[in-house]
N, C-alpha and C. Protein backbone atom coordinates (compact mmCIF):
# COMPACT_ATOMS: atom_id res chain seq x y z
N UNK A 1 122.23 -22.19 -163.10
CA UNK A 1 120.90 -21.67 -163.36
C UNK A 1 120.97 -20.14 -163.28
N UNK A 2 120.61 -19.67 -164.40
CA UNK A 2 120.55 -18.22 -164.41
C UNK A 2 119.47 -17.52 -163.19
N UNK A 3 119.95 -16.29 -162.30
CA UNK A 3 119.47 -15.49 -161.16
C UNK A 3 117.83 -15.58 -161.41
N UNK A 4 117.82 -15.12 -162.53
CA UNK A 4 116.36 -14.63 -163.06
C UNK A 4 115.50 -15.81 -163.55
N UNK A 5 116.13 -16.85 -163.21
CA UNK A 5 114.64 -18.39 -163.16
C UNK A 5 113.78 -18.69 -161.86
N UNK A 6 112.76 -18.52 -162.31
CA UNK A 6 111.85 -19.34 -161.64
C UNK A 6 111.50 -20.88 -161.30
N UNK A 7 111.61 -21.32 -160.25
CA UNK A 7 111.38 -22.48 -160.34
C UNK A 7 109.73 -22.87 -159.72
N UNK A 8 109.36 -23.76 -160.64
CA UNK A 8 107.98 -24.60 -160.18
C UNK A 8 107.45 -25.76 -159.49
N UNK A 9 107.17 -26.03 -158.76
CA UNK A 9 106.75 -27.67 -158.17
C UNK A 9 105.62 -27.91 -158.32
N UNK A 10 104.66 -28.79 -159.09
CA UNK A 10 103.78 -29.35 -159.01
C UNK A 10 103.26 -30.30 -157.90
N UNK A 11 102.62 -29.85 -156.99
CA UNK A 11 102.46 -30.61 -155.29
C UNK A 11 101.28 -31.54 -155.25
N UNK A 12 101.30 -32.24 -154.45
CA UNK A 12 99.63 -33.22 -153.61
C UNK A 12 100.50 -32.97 -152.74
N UNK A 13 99.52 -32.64 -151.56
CA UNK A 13 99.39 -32.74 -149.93
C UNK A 13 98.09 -33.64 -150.00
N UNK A 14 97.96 -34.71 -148.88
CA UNK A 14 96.70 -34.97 -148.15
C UNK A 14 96.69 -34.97 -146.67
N UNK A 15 95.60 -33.92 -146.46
CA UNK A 15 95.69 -33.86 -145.10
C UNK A 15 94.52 -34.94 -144.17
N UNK A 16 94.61 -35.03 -142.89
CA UNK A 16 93.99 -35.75 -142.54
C UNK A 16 93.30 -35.26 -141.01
N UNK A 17 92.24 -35.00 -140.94
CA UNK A 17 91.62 -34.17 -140.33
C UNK A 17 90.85 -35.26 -139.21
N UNK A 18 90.56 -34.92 -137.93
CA UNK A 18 89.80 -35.86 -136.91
C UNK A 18 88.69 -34.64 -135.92
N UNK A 19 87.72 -35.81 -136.22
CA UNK A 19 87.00 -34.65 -135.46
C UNK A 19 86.30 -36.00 -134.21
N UNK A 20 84.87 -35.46 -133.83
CA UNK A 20 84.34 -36.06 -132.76
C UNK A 20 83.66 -37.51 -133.08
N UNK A 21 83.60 -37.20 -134.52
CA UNK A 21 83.26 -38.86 -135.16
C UNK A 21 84.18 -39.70 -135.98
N UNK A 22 85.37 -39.47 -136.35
CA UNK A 22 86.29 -39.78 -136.74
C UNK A 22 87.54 -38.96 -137.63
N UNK A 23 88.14 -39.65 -138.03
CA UNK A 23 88.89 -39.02 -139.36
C UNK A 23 88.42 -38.95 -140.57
N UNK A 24 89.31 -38.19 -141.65
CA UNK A 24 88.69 -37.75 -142.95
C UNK A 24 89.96 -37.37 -143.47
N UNK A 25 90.44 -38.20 -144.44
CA UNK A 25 91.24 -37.70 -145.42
C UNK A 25 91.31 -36.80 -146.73
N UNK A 26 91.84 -35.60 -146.81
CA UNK A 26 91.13 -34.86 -148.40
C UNK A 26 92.87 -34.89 -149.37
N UNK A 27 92.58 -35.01 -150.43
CA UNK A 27 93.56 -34.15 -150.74
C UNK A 27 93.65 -33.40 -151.61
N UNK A 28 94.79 -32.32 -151.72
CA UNK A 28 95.17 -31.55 -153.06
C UNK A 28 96.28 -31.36 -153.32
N UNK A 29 95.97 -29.94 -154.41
CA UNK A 29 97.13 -30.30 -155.57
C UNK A 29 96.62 -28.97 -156.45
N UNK A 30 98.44 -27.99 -156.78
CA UNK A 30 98.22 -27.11 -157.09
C UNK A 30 99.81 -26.66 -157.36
N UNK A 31 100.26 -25.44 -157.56
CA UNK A 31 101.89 -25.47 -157.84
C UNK A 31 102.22 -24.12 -157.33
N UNK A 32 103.93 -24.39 -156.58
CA UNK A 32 104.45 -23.65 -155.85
C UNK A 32 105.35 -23.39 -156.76
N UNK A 33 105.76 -21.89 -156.59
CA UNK A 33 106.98 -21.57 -157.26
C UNK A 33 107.41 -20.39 -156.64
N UNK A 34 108.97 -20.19 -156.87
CA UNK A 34 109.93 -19.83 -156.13
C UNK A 34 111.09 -19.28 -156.65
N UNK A 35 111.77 -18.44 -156.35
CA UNK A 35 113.03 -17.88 -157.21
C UNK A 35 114.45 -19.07 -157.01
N UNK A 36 115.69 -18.40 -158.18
CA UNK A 36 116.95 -19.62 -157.43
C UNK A 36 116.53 -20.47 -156.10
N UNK A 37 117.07 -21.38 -156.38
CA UNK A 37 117.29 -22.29 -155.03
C UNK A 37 116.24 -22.77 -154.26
N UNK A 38 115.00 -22.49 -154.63
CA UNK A 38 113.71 -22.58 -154.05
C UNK A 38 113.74 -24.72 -154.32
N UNK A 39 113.32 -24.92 -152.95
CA UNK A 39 113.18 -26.90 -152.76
C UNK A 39 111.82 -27.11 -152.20
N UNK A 40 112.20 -28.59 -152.83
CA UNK A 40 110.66 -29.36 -152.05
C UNK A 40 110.61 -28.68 -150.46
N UNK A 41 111.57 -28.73 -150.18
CA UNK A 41 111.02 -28.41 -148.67
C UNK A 41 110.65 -27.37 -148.44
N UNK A 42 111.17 -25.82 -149.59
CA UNK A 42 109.98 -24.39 -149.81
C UNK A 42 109.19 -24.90 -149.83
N UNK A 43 108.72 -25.47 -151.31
CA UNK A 43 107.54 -25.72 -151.82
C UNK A 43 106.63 -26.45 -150.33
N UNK A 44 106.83 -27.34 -149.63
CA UNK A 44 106.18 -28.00 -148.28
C UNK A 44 105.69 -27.08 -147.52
N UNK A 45 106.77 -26.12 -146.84
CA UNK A 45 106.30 -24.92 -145.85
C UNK A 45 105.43 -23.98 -146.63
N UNK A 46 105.55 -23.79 -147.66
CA UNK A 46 104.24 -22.61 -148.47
C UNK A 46 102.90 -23.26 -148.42
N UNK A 47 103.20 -24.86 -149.12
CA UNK A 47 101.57 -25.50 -148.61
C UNK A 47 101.45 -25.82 -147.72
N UNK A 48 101.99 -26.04 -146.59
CA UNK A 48 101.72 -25.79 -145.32
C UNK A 48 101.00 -24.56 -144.84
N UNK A 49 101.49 -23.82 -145.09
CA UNK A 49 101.15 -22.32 -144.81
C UNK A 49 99.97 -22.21 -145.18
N UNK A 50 99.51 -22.19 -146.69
CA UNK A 50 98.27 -21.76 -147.34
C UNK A 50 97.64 -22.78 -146.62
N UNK A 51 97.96 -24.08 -146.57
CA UNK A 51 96.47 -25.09 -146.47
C UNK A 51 95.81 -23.91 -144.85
N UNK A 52 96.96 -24.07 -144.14
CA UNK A 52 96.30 -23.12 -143.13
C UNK A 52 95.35 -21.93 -142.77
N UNK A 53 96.12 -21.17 -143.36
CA UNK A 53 95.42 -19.85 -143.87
C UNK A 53 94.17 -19.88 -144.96
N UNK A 54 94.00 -20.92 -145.74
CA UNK A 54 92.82 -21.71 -145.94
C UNK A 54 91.82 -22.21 -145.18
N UNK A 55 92.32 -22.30 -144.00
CA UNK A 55 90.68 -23.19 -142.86
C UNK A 55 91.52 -24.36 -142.52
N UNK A 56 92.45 -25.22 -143.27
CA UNK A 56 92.12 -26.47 -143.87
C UNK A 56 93.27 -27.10 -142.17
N UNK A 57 92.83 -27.21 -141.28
CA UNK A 57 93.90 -27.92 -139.84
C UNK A 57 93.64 -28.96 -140.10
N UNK A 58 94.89 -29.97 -139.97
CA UNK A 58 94.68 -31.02 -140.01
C UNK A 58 96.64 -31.63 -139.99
N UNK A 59 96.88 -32.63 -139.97
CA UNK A 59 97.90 -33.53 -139.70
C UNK A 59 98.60 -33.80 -141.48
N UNK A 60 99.28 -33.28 -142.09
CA UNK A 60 100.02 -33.39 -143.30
C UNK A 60 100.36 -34.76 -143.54
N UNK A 61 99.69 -36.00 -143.90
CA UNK A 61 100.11 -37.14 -143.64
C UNK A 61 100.51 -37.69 -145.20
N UNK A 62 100.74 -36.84 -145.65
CA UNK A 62 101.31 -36.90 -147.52
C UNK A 62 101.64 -35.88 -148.17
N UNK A 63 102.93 -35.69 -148.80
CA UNK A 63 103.06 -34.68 -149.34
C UNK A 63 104.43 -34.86 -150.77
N UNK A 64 104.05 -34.77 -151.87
CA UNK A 64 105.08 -34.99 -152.88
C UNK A 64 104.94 -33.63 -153.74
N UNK A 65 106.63 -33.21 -154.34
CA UNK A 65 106.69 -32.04 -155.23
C UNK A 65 107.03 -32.55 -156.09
N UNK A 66 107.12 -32.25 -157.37
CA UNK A 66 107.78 -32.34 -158.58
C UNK A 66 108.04 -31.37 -159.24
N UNK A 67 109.57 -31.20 -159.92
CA UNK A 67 110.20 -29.77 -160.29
C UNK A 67 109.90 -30.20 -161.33
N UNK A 68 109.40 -29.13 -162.39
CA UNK A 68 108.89 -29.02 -163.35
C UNK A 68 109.43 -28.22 -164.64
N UNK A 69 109.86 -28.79 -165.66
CA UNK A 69 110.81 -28.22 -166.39
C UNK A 69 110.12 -26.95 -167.10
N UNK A 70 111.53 -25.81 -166.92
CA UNK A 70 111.53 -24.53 -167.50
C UNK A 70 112.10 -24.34 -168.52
């Protein structure tokens, strides 16, 4: 793979959130991308990251990437 590719993952996370009346599952879906060598498991820790820095706490109880052809 040439230096200068980008790679893409098309993601769903659903997180699963509990509060004082129960749980609540949401999910989403949006795309990570990354220089050489960039993996599902980048792509995981970045939406990890954002869902955070989003508001969004909660328990990661789903999460799939798909590399997406360049």
């Amino acid at each position: 793979m040439p230096e200068n590719t980008t790679v893409t993952y098309e993601w769903r996370a659903t997180v699963m959130t509990v509060n004082g009346v129960g749980s609540r599952e949401r999910t989403y879906a949006g795309k990570a991308t990354g220089g050489p060598g960039y993996s599902t498991e980048d792509a995981k820790k970045a939406v990890s990251a954002w869902l955070c820095e989003s508001g969004v706490h909660g328990v990661l109880s789903y999460f799939t990437a798909a590399r997406t052809a360049r």
